[in-house]
Protein backbone atom coordinates (compact mmCIF):
# COMPACT_ATOMS: atom_id res chain seq x y z
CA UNK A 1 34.41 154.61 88.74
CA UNK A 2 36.08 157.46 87.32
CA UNK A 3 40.02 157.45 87.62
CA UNK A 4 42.09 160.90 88.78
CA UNK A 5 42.99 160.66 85.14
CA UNK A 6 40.02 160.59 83.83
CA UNK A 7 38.65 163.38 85.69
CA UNK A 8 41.95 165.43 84.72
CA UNK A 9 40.79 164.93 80.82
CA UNK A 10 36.82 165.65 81.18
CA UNK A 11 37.95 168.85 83.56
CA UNK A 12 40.66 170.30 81.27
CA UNK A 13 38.29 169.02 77.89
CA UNK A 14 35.38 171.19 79.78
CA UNK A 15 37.45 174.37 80.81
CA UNK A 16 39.02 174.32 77.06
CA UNK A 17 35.29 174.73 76.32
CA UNK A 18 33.79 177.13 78.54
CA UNK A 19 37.33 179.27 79.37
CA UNK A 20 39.50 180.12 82.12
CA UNK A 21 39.51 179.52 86.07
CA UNK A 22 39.92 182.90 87.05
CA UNK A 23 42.82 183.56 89.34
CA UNK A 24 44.92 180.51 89.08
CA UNK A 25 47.28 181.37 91.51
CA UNK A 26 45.09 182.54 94.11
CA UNK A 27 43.35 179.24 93.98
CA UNK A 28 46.23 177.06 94.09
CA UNK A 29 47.50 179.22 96.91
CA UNK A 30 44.19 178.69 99.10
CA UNK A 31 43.90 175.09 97.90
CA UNK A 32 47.19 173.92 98.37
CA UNK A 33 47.79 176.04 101.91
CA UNK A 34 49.50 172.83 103.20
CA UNK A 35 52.51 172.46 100.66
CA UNK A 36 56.01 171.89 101.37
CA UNK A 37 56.77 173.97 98.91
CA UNK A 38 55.74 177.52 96.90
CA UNK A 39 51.64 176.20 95.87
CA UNK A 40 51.74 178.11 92.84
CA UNK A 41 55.65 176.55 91.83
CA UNK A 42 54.58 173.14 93.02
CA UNK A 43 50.84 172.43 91.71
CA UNK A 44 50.79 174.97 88.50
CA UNK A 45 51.74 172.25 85.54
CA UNK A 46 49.94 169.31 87.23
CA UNK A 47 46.65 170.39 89.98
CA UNK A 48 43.86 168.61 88.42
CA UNK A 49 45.95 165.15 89.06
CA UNK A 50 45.98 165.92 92.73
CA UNK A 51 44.05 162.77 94.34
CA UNK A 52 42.97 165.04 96.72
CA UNK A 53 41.21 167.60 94.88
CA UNK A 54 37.59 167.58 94.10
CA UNK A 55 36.21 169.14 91.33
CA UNK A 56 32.94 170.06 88.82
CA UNK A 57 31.94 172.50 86.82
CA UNK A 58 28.23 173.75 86.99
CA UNK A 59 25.51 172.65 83.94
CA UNK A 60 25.97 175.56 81.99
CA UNK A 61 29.62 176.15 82.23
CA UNK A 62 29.83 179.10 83.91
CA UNK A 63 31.52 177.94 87.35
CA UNK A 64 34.24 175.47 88.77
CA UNK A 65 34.29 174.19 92.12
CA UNK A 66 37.30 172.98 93.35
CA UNK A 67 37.28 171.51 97.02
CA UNK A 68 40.55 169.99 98.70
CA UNK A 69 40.60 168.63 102.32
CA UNK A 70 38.41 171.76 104.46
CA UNK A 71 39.04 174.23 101.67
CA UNK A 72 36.44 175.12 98.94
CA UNK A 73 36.63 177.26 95.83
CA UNK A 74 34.07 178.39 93.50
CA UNK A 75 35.16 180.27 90.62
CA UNK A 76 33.98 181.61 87.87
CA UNK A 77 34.72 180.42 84.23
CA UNK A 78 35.20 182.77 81.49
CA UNK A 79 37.01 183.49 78.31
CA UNK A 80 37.50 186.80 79.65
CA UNK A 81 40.73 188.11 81.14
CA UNK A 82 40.33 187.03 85.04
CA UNK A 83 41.35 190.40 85.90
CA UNK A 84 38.18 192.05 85.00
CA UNK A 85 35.69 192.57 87.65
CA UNK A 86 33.12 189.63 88.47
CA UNK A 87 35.57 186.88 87.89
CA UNK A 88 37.82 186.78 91.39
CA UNK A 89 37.15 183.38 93.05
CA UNK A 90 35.04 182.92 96.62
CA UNK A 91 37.23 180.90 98.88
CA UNK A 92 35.53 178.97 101.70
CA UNK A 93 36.99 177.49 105.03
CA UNK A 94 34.59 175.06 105.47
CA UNK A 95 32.61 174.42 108.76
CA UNK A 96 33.90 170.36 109.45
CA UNK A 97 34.57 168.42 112.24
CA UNK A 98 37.70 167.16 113.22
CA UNK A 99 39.37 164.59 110.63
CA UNK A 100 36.44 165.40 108.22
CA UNK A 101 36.95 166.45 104.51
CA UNK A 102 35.49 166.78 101.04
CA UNK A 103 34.63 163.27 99.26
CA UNK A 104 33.10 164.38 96.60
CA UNK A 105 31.60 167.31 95.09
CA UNK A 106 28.76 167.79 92.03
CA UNK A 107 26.12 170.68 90.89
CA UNK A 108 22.57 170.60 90.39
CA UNK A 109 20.35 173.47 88.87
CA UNK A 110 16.42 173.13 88.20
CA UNK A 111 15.30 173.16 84.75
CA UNK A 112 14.36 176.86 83.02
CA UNK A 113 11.76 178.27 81.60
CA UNK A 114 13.37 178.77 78.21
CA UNK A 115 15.76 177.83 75.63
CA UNK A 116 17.81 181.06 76.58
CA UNK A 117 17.59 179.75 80.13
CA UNK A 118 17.75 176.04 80.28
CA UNK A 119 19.05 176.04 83.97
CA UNK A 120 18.36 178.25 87.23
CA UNK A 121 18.81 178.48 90.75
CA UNK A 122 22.29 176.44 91.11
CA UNK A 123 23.45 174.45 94.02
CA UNK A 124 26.58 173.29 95.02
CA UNK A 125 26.64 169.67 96.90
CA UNK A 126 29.41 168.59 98.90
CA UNK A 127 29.62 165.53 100.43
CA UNK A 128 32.29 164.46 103.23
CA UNK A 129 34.03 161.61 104.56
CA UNK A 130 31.90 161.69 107.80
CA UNK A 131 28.96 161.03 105.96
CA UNK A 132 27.05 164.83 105.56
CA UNK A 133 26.06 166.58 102.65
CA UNK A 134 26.54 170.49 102.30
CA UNK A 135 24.60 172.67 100.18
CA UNK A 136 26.40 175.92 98.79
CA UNK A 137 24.82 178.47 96.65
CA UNK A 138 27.35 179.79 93.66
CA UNK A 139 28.43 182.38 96.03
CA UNK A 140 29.48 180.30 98.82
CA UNK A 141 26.69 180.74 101.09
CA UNK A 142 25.95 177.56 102.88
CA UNK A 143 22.31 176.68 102.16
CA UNK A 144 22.00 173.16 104.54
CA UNK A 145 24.09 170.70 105.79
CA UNK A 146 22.73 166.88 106.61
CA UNK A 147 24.44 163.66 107.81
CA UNK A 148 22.51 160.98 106.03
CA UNK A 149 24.61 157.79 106.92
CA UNK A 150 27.81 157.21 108.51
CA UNK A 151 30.76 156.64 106.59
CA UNK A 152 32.20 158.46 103.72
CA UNK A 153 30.60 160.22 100.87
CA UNK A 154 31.58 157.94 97.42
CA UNK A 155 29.42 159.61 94.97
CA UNK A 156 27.05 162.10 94.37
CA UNK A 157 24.49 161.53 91.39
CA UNK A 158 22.06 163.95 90.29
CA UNK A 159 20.19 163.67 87.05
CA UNK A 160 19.29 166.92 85.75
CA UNK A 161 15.24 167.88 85.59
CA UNK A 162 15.54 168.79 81.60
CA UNK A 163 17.56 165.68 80.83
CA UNK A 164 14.21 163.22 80.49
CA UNK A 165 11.81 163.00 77.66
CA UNK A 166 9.63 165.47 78.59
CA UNK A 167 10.57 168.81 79.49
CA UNK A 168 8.19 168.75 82.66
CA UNK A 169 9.87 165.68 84.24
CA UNK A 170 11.08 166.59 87.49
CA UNK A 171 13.91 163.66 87.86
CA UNK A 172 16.55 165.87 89.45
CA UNK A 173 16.88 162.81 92.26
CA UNK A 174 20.27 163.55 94.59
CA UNK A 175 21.68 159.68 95.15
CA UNK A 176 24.19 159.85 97.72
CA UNK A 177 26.78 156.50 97.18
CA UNK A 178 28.40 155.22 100.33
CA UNK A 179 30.57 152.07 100.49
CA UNK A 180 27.18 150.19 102.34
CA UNK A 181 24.50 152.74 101.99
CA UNK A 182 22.57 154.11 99.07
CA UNK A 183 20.25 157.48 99.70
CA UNK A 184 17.66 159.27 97.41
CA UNK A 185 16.61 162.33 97.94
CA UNK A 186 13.23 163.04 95.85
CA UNK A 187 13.42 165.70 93.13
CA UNK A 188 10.87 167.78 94.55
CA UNK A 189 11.90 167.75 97.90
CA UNK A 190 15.27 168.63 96.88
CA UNK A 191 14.06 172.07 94.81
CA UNK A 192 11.66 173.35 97.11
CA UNK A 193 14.44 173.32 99.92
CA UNK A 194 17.04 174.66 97.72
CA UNK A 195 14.78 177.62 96.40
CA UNK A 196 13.61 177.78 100.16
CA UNK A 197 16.61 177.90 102.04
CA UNK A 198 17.92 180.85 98.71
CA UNK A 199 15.36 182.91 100.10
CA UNK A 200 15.09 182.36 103.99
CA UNK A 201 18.91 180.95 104.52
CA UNK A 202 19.76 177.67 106.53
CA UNK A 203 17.21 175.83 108.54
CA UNK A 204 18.32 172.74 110.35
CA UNK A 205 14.95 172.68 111.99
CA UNK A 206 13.85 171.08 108.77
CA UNK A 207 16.10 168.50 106.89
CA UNK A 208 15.73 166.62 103.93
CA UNK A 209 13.30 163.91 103.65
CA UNK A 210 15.07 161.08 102.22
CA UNK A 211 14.53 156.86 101.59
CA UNK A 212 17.90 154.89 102.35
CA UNK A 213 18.97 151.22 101.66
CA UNK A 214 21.46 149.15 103.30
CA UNK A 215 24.23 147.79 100.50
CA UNK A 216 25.89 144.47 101.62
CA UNK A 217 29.43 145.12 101.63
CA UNK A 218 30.31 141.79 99.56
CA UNK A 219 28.14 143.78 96.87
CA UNK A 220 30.44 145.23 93.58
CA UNK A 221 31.11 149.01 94.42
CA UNK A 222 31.23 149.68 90.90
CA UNK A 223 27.65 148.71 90.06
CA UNK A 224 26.55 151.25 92.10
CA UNK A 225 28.59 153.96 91.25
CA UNK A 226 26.85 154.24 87.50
């Protein structure tokens, strides 16, 4: 499992890649609402270590989500100056229930149809320490929301559909971690709904199909995680 350092190094290694969060301060100002202190004066040398802060950045580079406690973030990353227009962040006060936060957080995006387009149609997963997983499009629109087991959200895995050997494998599985529980989501299941619900909106009439299996809580953590 993934330290807070070692997420601190693949983050800052990936945004040295792809550019700049836009808006810095704004986000640490939304983020960090709860501070004793000024957010921007406090968190501005050393964010990414916060053990409370969830973050990803999307398959091809081009956005950051940042969630902490309630509060998400999705901005856009650029090597453009974050003043220019198109690159302000979307700030989210997410819909939770009492004593219930963000866990985790990852992106998935089905395969393209080209090499100028390897990825489309992006989704943002959250998952919470009550046990639900949110869907948000890259704008912040909440696309589905779905408590698959009971206790907190460890890890969210999602292998991307053009990682296989063949181009035309759909293995975009979601497997949700929890500390006894492990839940796959098929690959199909989990694209039709996204592209569904980017068209119609949110429909808890219809959730997720899903297959779940009981861990023994004797069983190493860590073999699961990977």
């Amino acid at each position: 499992m993934a330290t807070v350092e070692d997420r601190e190094i693949i983050v800052a290694k990936a945004l040295r890649r792809h550019g700049q969060v836009g808006a810095v301060e704004d986000v640490l100002t939304f983020l960090f609402h709860d501070s004793d202190d000024d957010p921007v004066l406090q968190h501005s040398s050393d964010w990414l270590s916060d053990g409370q802060l969830n973050v990803a950045i999307s398959p091809t580079g081009d956005y950051c989500a940042l969630a902490r406690g309630k509060r998400l973030v999705i901005s856009h990353v650029s090597s453009a100056s974050p003043s220019q227009p198109g690159t302000g962040p979307v700030e989210v006060e997410l819909d939770c229930e009492s004593g219930e936060r963000v866990s985790e957080v990852a992106w998935m995006a089905t395969a393209g149809t080209s090499a100028e387009e390897p990825f489309r149609d992006h989704g943002l997963l959250l998952g919470t320490s009550q046990g639900r997983v949110k869907i948000f499009s890259k704008e912040g629109r909440r696309l589905h929301s779905q408590r698959f087991h009971s206790s907190a959200v460890v890890r969210l895995r999602i292998r991307c559909s053009n990682a296989g050997v063949c181009r035309e494998d759909l293995s975009e599985d979601l497997t949700v971690v929890y500390s006894d529980a492990l839940v796959r989501v098929d690959a199909v299941e989990l694209q039709s709904g996204l592209r569904r619900w980017q068209v119609i909106g949110e429909d808890p009439t219809q959730p997720l199909a899903f297959c779940k299996w009981t861990v023994r809580r004797s069983a190493n953590e860590g073999a699961c995680l990977d």
